[in-house]
C-alpha atoms as a PDB file:
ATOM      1  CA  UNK A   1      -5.098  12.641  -0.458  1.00  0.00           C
ATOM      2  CA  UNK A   2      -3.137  10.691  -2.341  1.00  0.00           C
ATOM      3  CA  UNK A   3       0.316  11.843  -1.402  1.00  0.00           C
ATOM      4  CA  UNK A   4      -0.885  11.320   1.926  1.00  0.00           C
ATOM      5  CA  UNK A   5      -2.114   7.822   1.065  1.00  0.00           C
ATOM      6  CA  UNK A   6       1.717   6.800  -0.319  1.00  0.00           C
ATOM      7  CA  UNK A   7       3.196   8.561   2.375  1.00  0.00           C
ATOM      8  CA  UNK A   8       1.038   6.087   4.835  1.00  0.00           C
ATOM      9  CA  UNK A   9       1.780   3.128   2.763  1.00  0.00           C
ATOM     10  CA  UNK A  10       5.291   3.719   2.454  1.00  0.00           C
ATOM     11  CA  UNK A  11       5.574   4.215   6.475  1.00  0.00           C
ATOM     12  CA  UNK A  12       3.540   0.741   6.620  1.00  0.00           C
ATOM     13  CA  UNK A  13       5.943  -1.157   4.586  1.00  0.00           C
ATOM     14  CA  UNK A  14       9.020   0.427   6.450  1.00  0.00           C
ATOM     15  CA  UNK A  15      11.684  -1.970   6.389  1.00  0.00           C
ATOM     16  CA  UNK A  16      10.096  -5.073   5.260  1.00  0.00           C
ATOM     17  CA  UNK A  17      10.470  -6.377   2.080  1.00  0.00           C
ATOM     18  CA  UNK A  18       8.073  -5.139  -0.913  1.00  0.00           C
ATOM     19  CA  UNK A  19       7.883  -8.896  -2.025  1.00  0.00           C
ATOM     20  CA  UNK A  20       7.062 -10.337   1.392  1.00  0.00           C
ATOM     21  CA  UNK A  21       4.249  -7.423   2.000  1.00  0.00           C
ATOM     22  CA  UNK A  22       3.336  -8.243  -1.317  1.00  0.00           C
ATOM     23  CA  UNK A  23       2.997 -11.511  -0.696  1.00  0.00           C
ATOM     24  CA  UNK A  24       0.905 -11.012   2.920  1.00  0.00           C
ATOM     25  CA  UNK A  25      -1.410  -8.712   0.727  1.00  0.00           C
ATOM     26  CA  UNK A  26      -2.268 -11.038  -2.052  1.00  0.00           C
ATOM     27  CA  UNK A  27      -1.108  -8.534  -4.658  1.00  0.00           C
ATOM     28  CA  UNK A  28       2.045  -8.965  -7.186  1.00  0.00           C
ATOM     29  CA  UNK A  29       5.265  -6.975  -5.861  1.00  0.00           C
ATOM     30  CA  UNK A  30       4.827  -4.898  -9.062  1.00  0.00           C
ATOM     31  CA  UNK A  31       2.083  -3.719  -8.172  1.00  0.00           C
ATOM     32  CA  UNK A  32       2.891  -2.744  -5.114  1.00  0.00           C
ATOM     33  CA  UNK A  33       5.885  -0.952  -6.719  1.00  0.00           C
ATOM     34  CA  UNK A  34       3.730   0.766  -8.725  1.00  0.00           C
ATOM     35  CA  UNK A  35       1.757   2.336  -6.325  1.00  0.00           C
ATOM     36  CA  UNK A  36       4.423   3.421  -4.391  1.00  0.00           C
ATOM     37  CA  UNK A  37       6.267   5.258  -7.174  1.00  0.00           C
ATOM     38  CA  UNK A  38       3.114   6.711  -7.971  1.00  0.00           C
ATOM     39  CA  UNK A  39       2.763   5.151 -11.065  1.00  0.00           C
ATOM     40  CA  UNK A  40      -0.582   3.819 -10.644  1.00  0.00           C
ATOM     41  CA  UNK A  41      -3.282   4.071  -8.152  1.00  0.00           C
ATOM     42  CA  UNK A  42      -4.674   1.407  -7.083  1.00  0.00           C
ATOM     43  CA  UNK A  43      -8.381   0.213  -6.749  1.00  0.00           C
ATOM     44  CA  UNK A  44     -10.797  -0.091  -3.530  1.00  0.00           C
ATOM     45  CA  UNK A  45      -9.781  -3.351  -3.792  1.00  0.00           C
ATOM     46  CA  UNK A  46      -5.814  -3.215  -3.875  1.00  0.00           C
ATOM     47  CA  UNK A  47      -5.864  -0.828  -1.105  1.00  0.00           C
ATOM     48  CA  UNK A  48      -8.146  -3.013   1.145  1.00  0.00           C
ATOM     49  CA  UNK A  49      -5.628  -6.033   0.424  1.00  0.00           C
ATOM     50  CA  UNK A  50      -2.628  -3.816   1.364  1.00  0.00           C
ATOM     51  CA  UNK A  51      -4.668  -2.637   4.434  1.00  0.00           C
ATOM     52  CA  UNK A  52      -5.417  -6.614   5.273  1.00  0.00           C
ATOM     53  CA  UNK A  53      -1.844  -7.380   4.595  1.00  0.00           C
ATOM     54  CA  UNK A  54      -0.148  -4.819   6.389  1.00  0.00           C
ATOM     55  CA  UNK A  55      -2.741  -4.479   9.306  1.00  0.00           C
ATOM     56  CA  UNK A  56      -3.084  -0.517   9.205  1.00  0.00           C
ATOM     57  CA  UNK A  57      -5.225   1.621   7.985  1.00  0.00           C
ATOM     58  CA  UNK A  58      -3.765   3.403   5.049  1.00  0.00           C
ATOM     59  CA  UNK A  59      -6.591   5.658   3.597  1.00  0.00           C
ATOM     60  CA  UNK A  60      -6.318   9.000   5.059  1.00  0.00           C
ATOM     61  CA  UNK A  61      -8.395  10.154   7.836  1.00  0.00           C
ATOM     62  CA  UNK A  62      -9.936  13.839   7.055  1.00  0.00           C
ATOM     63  CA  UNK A  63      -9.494  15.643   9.841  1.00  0.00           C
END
């Protein structure tokens, strides 16, 4: 779930610039960084930010 989660958020992001996503998320481009190296995961509310931000869905649909 999580691989599939970065994978997601990583394909959201696509060629736009982690500070400006950052920025249309509310959360710090460090963050951000984090989570997509895998450093960190982030919270319920980090990933509904970066949802809001990016306008996708980015928590993985069980199917």
């Amino acid at each position: 779930m999580a691989r599939r989660f970065a994978q997601n958020l990583r394909q959201a992001v696509g060629s736009r610039s982690i500070r400006s996503v950052a920025e249309a998320s509310g959360v710090t481009h460090t963050t951000l960084l984090s989570v997509l190296a895998g450093q960190v995961w982030p919270d319920l509310e980090t990933i509904a930010k970066l949802e809001r931000g990016l306008g996708v869905s980015l928590w993985p649909r069980h199917s």
